[in-house]
Protein backbone atom coordinates (compact mmCIF):
# COMPACT_ATOMS: atom_id res chain seq x y z
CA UNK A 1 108.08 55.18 2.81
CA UNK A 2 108.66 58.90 2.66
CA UNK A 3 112.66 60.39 2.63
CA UNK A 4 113.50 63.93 4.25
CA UNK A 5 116.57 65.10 1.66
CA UNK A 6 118.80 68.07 2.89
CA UNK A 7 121.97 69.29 1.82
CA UNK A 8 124.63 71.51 3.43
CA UNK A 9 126.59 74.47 1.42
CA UNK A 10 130.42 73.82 2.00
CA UNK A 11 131.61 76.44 -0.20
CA UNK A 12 133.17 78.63 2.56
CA UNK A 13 134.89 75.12 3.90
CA UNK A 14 136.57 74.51 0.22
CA UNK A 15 137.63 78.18 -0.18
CA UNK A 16 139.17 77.65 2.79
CA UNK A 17 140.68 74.63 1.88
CA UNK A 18 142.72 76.62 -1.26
CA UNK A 19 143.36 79.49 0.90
CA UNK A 20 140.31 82.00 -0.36
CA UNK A 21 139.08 83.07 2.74
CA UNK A 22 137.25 86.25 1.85
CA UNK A 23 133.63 86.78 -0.50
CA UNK A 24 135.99 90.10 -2.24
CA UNK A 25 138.52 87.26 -3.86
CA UNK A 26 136.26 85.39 -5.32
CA UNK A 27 134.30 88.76 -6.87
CA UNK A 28 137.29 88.57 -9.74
CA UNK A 29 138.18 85.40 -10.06
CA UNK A 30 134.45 85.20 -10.81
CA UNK A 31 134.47 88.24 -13.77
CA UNK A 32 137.38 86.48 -15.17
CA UNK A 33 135.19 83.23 -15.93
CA UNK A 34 132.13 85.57 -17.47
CA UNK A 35 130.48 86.10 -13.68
CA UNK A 36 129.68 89.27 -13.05
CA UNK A 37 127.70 89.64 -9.11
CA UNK A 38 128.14 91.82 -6.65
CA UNK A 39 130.24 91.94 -3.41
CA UNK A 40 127.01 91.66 -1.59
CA UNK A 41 125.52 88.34 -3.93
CA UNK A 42 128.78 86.85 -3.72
CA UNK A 43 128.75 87.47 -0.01
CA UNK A 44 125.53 85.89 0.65
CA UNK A 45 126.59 83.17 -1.50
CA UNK A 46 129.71 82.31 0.59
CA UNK A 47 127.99 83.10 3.97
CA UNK A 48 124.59 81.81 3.23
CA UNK A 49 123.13 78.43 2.12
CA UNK A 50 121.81 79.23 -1.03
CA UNK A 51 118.09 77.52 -2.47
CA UNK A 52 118.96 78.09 -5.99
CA UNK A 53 122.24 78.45 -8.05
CA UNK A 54 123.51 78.82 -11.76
CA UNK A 55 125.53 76.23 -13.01
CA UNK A 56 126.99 78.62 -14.35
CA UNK A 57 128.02 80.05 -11.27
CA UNK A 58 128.59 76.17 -9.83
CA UNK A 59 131.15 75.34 -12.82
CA UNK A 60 133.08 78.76 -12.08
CA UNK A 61 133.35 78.03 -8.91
CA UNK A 62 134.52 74.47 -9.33
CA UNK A 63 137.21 76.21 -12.04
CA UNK A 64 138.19 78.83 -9.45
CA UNK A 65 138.30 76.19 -6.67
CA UNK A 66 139.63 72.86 -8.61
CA UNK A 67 136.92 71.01 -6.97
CA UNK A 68 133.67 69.37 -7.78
CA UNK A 69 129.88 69.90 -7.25
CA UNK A 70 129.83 67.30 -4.38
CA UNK A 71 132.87 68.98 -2.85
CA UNK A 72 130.86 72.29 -2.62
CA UNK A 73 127.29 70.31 -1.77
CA UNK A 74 127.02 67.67 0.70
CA UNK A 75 123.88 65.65 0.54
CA UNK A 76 121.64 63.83 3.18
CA UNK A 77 118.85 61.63 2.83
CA UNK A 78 117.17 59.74 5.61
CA UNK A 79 113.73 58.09 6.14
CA UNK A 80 111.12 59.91 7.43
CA UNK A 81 108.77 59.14 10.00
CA UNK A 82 105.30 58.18 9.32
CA UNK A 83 102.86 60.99 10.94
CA UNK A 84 99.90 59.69 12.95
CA UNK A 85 96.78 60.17 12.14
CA UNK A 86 93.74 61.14 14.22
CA UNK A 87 90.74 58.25 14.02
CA UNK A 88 88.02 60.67 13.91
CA UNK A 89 87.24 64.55 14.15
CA UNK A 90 85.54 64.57 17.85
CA UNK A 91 85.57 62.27 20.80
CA UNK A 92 83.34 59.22 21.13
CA UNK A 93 80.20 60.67 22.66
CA UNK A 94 79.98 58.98 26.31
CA UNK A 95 77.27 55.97 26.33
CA UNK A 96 74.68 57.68 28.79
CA UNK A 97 74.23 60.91 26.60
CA UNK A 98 70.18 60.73 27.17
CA UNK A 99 70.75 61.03 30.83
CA UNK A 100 72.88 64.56 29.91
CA UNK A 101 70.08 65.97 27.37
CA UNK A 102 67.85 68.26 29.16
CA UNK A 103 64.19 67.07 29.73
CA UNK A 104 61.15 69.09 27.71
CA UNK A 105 58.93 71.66 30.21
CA UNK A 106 56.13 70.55 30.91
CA UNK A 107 53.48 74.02 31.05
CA UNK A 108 50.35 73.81 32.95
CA UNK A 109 47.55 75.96 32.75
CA UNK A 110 47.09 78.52 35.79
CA UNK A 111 43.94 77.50 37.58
């Protein structure tokens, strides 16, 4: 059986949590721990759900935030369902298919 995994990106809820509640705080607290992004990367990083992350990055922000991975990333994992499956490309042909087919001309000489 096939599982779906998802996760959700809390980090706005925990910043929250320690009373951080804007992208521009974090920017130095960040550059003290060796970070150096941008106000716009660390924005997306706070607003957005990001696909891939430095754990670098992840371990300053657990530092900065006195939390842990799983605080900042919530995971989900459920079965999924099984896809059907056609049985065949086309439809069975229907059983009087000779009566369908058009008969050959017959030509007869003009006389």
């Amino acid at each position: 059986m096939k599982r779906k995994v998802s996760y959700t990106w809390r980090l706005r809820e925990v910043m929250a949590q320690h009373r951080v509640f804007t992208a521009t705080e974090l920017v130095p607290l960040l550059r003290e721990r060796g970070i150096d992004l941008s106000a716009s990367q660390v924005h997306r990083l706070v607003s957005g759900t990001p696909e891939r992350l430095s754990l670098q990055v992840m371990a300053a922000l657990c530092d900065i935030l006195s939390c842990t991975p799983a605080d900042l990333v919530a995971t989900t994992a459920e079965n999924a369902g099984v896809r059907k499956t056609a049985t065949g490309d086309f439809p069975a042909p229907p059983a009087n298919v000779a009566k369908l087919r058009p008969r050959a001309a017959r030509i007869l000489p003009d006389a």
